[in-house]
C-alpha atoms as a PDB file:
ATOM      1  CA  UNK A   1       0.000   0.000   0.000  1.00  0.00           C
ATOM      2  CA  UNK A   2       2.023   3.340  -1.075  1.00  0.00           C
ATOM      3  CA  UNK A   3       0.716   6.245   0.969  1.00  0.00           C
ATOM      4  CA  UNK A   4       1.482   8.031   4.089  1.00  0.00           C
ATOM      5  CA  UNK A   5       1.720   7.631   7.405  1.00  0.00           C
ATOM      6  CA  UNK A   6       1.930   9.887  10.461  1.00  0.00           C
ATOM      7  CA  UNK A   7       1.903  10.300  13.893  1.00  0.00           C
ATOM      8  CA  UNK A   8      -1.174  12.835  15.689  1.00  0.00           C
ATOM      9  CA  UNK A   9      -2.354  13.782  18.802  1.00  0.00           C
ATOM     10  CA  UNK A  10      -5.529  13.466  20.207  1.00  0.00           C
ATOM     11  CA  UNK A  11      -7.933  16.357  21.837  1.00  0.00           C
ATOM     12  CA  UNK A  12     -11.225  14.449  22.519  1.00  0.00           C
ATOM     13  CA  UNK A  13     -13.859  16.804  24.044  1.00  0.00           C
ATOM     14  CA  UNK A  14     -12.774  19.597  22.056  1.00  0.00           C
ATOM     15  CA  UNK A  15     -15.033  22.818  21.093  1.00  0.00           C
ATOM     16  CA  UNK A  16     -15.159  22.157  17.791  1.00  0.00           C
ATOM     17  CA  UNK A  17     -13.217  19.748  15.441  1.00  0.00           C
ATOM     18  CA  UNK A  18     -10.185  21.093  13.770  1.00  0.00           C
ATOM     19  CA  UNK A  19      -7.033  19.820  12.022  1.00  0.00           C
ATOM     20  CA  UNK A  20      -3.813  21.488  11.564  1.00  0.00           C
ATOM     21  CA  UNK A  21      -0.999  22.262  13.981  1.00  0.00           C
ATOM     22  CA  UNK A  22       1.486  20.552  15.759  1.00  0.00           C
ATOM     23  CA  UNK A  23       2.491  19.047  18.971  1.00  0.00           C
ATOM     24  CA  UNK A  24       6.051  17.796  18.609  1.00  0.00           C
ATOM     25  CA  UNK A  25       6.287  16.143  15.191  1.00  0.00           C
ATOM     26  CA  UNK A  26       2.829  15.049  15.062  1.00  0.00           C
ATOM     27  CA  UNK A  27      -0.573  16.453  13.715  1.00  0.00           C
ATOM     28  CA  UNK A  28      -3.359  17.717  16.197  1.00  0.00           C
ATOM     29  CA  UNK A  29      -6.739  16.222  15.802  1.00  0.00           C
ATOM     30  CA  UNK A  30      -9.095  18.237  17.845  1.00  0.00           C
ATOM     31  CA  UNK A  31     -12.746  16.691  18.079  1.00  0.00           C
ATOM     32  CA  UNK A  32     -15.896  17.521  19.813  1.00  0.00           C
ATOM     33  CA  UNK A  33     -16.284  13.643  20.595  1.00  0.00           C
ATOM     34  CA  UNK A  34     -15.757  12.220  24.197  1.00  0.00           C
ATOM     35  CA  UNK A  35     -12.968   9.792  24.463  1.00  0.00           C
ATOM     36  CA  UNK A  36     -15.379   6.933  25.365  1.00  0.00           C
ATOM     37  CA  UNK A  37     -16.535   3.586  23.402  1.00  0.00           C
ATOM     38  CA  UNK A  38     -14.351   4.656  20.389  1.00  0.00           C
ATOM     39  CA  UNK A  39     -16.159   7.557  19.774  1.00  0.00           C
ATOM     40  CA  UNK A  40     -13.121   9.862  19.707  1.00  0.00           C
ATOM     41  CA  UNK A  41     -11.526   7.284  17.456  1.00  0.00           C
ATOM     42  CA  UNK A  42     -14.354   7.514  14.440  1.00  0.00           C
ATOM     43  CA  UNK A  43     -14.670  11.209  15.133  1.00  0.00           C
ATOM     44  CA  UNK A  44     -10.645  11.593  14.313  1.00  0.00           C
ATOM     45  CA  UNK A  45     -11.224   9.252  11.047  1.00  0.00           C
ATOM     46  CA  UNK A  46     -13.739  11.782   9.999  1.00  0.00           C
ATOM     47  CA  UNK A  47     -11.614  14.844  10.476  1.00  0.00           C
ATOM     48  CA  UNK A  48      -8.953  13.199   8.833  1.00  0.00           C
ATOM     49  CA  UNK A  49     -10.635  11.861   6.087  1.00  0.00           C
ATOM     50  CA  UNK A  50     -12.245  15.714   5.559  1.00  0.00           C
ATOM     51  CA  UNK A  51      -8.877  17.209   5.748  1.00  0.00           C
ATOM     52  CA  UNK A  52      -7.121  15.125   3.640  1.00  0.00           C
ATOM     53  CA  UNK A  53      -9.944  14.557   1.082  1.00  0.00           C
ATOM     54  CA  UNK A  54     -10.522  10.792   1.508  1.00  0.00           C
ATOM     55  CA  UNK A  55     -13.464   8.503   3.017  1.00  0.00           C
ATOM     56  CA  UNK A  56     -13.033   7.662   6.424  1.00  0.00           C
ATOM     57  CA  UNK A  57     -12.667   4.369   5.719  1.00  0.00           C
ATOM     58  CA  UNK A  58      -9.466   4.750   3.800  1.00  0.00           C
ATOM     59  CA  UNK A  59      -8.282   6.369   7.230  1.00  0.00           C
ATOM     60  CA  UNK A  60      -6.499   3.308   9.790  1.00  0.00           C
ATOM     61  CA  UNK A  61      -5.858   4.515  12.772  1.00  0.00           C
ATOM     62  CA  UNK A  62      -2.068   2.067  12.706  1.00  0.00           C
ATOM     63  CA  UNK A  63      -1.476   2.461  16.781  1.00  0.00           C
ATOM     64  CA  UNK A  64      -2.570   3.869  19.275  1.00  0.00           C
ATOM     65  CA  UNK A  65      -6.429   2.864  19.445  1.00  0.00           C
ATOM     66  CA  UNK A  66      -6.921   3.849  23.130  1.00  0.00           C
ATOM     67  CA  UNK A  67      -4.641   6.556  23.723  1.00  0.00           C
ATOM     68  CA  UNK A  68      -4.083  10.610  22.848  1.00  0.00           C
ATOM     69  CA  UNK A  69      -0.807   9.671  20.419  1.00  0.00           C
ATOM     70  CA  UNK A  70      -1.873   7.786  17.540  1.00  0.00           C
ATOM     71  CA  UNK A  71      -0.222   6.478  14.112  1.00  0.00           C
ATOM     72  CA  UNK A  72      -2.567   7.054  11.063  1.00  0.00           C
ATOM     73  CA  UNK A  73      -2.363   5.982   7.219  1.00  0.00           C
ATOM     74  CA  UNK A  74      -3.973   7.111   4.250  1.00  0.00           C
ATOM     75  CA  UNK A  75      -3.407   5.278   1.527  1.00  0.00           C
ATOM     76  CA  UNK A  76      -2.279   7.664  -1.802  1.00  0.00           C
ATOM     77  CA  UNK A  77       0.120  10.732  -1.601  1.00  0.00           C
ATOM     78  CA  UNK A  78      -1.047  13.466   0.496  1.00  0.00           C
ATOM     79  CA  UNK A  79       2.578  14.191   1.516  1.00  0.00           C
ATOM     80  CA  UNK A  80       1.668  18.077   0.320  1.00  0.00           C
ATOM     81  CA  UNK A  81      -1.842  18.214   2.392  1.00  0.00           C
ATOM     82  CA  UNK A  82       0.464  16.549   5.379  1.00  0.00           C
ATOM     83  CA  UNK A  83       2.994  19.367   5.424  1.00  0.00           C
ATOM     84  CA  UNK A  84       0.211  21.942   4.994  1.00  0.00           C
ATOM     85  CA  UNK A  85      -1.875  21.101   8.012  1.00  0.00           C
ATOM     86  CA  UNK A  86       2.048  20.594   9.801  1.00  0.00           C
ATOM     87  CA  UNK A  87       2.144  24.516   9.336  1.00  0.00           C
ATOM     88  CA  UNK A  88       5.971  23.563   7.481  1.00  0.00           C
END
């Protein structure tokens, strides 16, 4: 599977959903979801999948299932959208 694949962090609860910025080397994923029963988890596949102009269920969530860091990949190149929403 060619594509990309990138580490983000988590802000369940969140006002309103947002991607873009950093925290380290990985992507923030703000969502308005609560970080119970995986709903924080299909809320950030949504986001993701909006941001990067893909379905949500070309968005894996690699590692990181139940906790704030998590490893995504998107299959295609979105290396340009990546470095975009990085703020590089």
């Amino acid at each position: 599977m060619a594509g990309v694949r990138f580490g983000i962090r988590v802000k369940p609860g969140a006002r309103r959903t947002a991607v873009g910025g950093r925290h380290g080397d990985a992507l923030v994923v703000a969502v308005q979801a609560p970080a119970v029963e995986g709903k924080a988890n299909e809320a950030v596949r949504r986001a993701v999948a909006d941001a990067f102009g893909v379905r949500a269920r070309d968005v894996v969530i690699a590692v990181g299932e139940r906790g704030r860091d998590k490893v995504i990949e998107i299959s295609g190149d979105h290396a340009e959208t990546l470095e975009r929403l990085l703020g590089k």
